[in-house]
Protein backbone atom coordinates (compact mmCIF):
# COMPACT_ATOMS: atom_id res chain seq x y z
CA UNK A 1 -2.16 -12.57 -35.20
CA UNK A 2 0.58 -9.99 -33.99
CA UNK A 3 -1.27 -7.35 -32.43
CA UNK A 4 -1.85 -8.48 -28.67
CA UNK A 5 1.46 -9.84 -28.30
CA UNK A 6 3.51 -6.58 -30.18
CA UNK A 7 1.06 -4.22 -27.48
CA UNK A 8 2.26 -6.27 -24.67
CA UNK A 9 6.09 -6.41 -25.78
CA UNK A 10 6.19 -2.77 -26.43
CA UNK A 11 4.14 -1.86 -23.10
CA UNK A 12 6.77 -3.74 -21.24
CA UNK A 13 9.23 -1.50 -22.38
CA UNK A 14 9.15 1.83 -20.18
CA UNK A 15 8.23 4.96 -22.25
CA UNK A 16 11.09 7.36 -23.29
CA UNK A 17 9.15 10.53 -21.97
CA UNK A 18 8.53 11.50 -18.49
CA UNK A 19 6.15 13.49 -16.76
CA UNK A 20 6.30 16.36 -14.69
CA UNK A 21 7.53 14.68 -11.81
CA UNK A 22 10.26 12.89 -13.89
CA UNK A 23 8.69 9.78 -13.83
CA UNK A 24 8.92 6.95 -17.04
CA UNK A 25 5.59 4.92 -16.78
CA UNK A 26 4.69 1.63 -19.23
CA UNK A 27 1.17 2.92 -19.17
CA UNK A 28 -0.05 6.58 -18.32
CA UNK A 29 -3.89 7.13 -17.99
CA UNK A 30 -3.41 10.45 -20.08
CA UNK A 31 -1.14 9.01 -22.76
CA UNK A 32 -1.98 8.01 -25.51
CA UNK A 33 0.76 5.57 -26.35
CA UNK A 34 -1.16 2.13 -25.62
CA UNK A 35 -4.35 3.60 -28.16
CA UNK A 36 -1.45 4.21 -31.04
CA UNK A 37 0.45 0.88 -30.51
CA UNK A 38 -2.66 -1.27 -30.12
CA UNK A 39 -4.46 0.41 -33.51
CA UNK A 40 -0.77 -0.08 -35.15
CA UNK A 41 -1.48 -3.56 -34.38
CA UNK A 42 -5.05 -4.10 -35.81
CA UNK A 43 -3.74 -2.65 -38.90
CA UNK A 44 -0.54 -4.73 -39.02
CA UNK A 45 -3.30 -8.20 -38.97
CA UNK A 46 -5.97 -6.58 -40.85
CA UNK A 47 -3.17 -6.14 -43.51
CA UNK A 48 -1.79 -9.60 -42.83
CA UNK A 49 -5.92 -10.79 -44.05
CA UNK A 50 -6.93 -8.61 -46.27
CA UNK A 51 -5.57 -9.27 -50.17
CA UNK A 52 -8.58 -6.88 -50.68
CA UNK A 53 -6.75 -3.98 -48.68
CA UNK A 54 -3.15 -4.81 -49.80
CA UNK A 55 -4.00 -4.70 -53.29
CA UNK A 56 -5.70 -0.77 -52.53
CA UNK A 57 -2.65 -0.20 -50.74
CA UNK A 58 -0.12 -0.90 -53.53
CA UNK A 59 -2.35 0.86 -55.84
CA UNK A 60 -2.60 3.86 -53.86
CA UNK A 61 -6.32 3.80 -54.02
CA UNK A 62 -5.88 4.20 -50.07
CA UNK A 63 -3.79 5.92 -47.20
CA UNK A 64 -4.49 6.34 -43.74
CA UNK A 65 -4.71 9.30 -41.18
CA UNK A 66 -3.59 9.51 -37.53
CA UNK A 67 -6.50 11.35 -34.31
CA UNK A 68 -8.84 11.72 -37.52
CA UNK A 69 -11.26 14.60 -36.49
CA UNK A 70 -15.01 12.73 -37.22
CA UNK A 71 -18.79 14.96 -36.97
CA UNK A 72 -21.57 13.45 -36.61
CA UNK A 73 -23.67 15.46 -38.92
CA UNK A 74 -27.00 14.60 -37.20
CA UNK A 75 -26.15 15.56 -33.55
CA UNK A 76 -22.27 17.59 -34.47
CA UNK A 77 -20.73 15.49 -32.11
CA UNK A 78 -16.79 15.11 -32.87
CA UNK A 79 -14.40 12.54 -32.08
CA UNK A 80 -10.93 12.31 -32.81
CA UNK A 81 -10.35 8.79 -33.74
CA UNK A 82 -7.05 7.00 -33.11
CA UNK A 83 -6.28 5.91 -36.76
CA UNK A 84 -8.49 5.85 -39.90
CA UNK A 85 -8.16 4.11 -43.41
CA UNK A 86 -9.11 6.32 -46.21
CA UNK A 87 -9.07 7.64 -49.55
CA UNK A 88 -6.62 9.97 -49.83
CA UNK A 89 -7.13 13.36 -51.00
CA UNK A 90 -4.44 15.54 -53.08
CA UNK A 91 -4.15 18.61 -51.13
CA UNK A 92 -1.26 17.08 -49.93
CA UNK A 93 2.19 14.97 -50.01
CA UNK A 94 2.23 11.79 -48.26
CA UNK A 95 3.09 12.28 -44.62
CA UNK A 96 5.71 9.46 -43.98
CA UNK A 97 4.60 5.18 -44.10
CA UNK A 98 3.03 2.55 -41.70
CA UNK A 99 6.45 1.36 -41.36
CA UNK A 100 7.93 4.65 -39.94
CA UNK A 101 4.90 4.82 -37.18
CA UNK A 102 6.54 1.10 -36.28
CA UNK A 103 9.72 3.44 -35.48
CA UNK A 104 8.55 6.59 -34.17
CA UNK A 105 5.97 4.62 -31.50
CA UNK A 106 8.93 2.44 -30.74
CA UNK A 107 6.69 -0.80 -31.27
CA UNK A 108 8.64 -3.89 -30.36
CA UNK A 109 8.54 -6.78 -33.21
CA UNK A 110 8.82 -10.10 -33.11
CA UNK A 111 10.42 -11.64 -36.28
CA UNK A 112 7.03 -13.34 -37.41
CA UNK A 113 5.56 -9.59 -37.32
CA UNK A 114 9.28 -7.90 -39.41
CA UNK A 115 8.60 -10.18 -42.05
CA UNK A 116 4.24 -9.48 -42.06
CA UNK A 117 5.14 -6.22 -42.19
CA UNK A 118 8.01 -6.15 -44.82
CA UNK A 119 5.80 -7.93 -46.94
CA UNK A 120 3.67 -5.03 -47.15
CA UNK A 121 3.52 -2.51 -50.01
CA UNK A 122 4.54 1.20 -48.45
CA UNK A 123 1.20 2.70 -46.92
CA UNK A 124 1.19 6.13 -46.82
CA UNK A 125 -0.20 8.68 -44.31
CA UNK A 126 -2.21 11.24 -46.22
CA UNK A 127 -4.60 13.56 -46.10
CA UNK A 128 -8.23 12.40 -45.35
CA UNK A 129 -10.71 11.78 -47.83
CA UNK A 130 -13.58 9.18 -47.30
CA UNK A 131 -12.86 7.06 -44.38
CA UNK A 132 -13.77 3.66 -45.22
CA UNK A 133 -12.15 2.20 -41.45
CA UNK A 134 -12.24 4.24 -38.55
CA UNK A 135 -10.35 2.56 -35.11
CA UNK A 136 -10.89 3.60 -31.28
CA UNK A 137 -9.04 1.73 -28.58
CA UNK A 138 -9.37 2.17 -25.39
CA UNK A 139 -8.16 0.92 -22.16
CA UNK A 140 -9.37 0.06 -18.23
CA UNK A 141 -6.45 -0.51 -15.87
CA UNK A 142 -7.25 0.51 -12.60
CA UNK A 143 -10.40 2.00 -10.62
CA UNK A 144 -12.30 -0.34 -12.91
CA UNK A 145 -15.60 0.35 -11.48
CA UNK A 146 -15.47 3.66 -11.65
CA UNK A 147 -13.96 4.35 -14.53
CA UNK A 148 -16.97 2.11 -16.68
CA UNK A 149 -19.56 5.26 -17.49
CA UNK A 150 -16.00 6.97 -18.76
CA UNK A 151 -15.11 3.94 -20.87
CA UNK A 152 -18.59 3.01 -21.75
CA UNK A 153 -19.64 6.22 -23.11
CA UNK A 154 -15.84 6.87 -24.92
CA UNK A 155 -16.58 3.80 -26.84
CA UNK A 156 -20.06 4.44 -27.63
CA UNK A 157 -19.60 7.96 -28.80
CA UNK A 158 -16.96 6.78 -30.98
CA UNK A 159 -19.07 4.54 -33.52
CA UNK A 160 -22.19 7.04 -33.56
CA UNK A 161 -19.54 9.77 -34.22
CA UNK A 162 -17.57 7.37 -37.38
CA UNK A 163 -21.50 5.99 -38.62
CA UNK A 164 -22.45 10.09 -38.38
CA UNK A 165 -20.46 11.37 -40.35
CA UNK A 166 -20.12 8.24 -42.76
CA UNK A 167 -22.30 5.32 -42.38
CA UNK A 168 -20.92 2.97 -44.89
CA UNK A 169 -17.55 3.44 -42.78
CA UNK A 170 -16.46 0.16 -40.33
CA UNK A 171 -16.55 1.08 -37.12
CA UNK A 172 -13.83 -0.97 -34.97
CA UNK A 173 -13.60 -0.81 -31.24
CA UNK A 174 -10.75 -2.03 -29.13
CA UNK A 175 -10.55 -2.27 -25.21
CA UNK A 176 -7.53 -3.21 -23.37
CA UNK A 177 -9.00 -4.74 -19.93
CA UNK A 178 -5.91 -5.54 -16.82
CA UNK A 179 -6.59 -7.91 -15.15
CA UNK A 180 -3.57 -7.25 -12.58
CA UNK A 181 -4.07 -7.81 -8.85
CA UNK A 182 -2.31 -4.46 -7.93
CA UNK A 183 -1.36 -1.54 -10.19
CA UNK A 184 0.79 1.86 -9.70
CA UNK A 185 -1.56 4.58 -11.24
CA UNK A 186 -0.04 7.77 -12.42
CA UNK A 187 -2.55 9.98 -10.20
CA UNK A 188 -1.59 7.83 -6.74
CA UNK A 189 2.15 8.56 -7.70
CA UNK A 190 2.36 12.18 -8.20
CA UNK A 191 5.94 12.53 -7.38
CA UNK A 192 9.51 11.64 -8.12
CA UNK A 193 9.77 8.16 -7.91
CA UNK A 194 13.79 7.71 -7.87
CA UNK A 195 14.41 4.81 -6.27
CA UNK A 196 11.87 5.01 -4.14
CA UNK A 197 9.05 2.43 -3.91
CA UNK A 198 5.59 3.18 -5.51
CA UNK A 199 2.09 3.56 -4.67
CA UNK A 200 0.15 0.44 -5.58
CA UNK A 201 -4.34 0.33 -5.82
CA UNK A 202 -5.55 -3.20 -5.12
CA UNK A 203 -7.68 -4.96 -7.16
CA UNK A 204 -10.67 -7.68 -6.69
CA UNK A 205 -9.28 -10.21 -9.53
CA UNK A 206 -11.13 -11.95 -11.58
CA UNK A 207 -14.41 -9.91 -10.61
CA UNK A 208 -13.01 -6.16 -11.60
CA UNK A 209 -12.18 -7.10 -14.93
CA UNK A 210 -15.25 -9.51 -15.43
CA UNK A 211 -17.23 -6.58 -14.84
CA UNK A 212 -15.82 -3.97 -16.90
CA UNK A 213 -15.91 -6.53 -20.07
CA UNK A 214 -19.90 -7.61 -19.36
CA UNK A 215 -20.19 -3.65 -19.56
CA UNK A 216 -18.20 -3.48 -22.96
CA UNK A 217 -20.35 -6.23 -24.20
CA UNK A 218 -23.58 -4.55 -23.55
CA UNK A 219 -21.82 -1.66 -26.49
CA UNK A 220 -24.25 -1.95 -29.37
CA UNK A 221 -22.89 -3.59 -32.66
CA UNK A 222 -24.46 -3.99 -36.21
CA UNK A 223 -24.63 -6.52 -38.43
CA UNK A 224 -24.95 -4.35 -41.80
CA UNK A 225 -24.24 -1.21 -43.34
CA UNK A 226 -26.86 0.92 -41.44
CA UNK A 227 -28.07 1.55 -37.94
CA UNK A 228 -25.82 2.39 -35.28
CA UNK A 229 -22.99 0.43 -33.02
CA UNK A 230 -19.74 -1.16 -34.15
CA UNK A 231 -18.64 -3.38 -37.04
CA UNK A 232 -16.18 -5.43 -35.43
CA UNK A 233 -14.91 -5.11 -31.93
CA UNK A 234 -12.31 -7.16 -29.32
CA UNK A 235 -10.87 -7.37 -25.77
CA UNK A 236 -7.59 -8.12 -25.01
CA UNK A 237 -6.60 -8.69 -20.97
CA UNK A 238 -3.22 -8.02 -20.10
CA UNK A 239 -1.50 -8.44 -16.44
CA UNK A 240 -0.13 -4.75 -16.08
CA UNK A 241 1.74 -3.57 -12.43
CA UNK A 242 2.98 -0.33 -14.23
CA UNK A 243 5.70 -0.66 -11.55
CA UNK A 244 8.44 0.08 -14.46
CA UNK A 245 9.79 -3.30 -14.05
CA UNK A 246 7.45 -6.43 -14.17
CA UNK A 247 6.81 -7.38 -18.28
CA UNK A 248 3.42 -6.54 -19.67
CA UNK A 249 1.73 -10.13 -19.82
CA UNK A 250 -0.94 -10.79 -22.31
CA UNK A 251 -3.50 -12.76 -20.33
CA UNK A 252 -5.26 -15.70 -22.75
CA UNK A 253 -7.60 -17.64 -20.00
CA UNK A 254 -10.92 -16.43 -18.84
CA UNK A 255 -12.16 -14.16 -18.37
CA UNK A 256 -10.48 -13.41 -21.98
CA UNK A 257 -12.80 -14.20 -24.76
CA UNK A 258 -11.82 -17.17 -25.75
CA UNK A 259 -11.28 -18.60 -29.32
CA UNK A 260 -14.38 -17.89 -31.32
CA UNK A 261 -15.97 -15.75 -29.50
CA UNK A 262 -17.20 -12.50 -31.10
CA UNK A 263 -14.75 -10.38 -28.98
CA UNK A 264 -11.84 -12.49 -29.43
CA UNK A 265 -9.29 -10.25 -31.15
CA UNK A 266 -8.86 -13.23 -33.94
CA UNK A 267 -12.65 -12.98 -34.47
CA UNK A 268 -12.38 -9.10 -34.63
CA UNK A 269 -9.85 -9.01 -37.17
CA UNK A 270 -11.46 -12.21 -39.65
CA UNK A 271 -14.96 -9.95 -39.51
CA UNK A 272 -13.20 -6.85 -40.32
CA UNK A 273 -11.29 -8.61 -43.62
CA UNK A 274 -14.38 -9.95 -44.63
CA UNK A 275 -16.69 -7.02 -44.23
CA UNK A 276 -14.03 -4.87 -46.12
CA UNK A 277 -13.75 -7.34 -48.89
CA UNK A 278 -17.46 -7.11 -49.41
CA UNK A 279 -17.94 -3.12 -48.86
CA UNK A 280 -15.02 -1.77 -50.41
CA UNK A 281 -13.31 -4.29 -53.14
């Protein structure tokens, strides 16, 4: 699997735009960078498993769509969701490949992952039709205890919004869970940096991050095609600073879920290829 590795790699990497204070972060709270390059991912390993998908793909039976507006038609909630596979509809063109979103997010590839996705038939952003996959990612960094009702309830709107408005869809929710002893927010370092040093928040490691993924867990999930929660779902733990210079480290030990575990990402991504196969082949 590529994807934790390619969202730590390219997280390392300082982000090309600044904010108002003229500040480069790896990670900004209001960004949505880390969402798009971890749902990049999923889709480069879900393509890497599914013959099923790749053989829709080459066909052009499917496309995908990028902040994919969903309603809930019971309750008219909407989400935007980070990146949906679909049928694609003809009111319009194709709107560039998966390949050029590798470019544009600046996503940093190991060889193994060039040569995944080279081996890929060109997938084509399109307008959206049915959405058969629907992906939300999120992320806890810092404040972890008080930002769990925020991250809680993103995720959990997010799969009643996708099963809403289509319930055959999969649902697939990502968190991204730091597990970093200190960390330079964006909102403690609301000025220009320069040179100078920045503004770290502490963190109580292992227990912060232990509790925001018991929380995550708690996120309901189904087993079939009705009722409500997510298809598939993983957590990833990382070793973040944000201080602009320290690499992005994926963390593997616990309190990671560990191999076979349901929230391992390998487990998230073998579900997902299978429960395509079966719905949509």
């Amino acid at each position: 699997m590529f994807g934790p590795q390619l969202l730590v790699d390219t997280l390392s990497v300082v982000n090309p735009t600044v904010d108002k204070f003229g500040n480069r972060w790896q990670y900004h709270s209001r960004g949505d960078r880390h969402s798009k390059v971890a749902c990049w991912g999923i889709l480069l390993d879900l393509l890497a498993h599914s013959p099923t998908l790749v053989d829709q793909v080459r066909t052009g039976a499917v496309a995908f769509g990028i902040n994919h507006e969903m309603r809930d038609f019971q309750q008219n909630r909407k989400k935007n969701l980070d990146l949906v596979i679909c049928t694609p509809t003809q009111s319009g063109p194709p709107a560039g490949t998966f390949a050029d979103l590798a470019v544009r997010y600046g996503i940093v590839l190991s060889p193994g992952a060039r040569k995944a996705l080279a081996d890929i038939p060109p997938f084509h952003q399109a307008p959206v039709g049915a959405v058969r996959v629907a992906l939300e990612a999120k992320a806890a960094m810092t404040a972890h205890v008080k930002a769990l009702p925020r991250l809680h309830d993103e995720l959990n709107s997010s799969h009643a919004a996708i099963h809403g408005a289509a319930e055959e869809a999969l649902a697939v929710g990502f968190a991204m869970v730091n597990i970093a002893k200190s960390f330079a927010s964006t909102d403690r370092n609301k000025r220009r940096l320069g040179n100078k040093p920045h503004t770290f928040s502490t963190h109580k490691q292992p227990d912060d991050a232990i509790r925001v993924i018991e929380k995550i867990k708690e996120i309901p999930r189904r087993s079939g095609g009705q009722g409500t929660g997510f298809d598939a779902m993983g957590i990833v733990v990382v070793d973040c600073a944000n201080d602009g210079k320290s690499k992005v480290l994926l963390h593997t030990g616990r309190p990671a879920p560990q191999a076979q575990d349901i929230f391992h990402y390998d487990s998230m991504i073998l579900r997902l290829a299978e429960l395509y196969r079966s719905r949509f082949a």
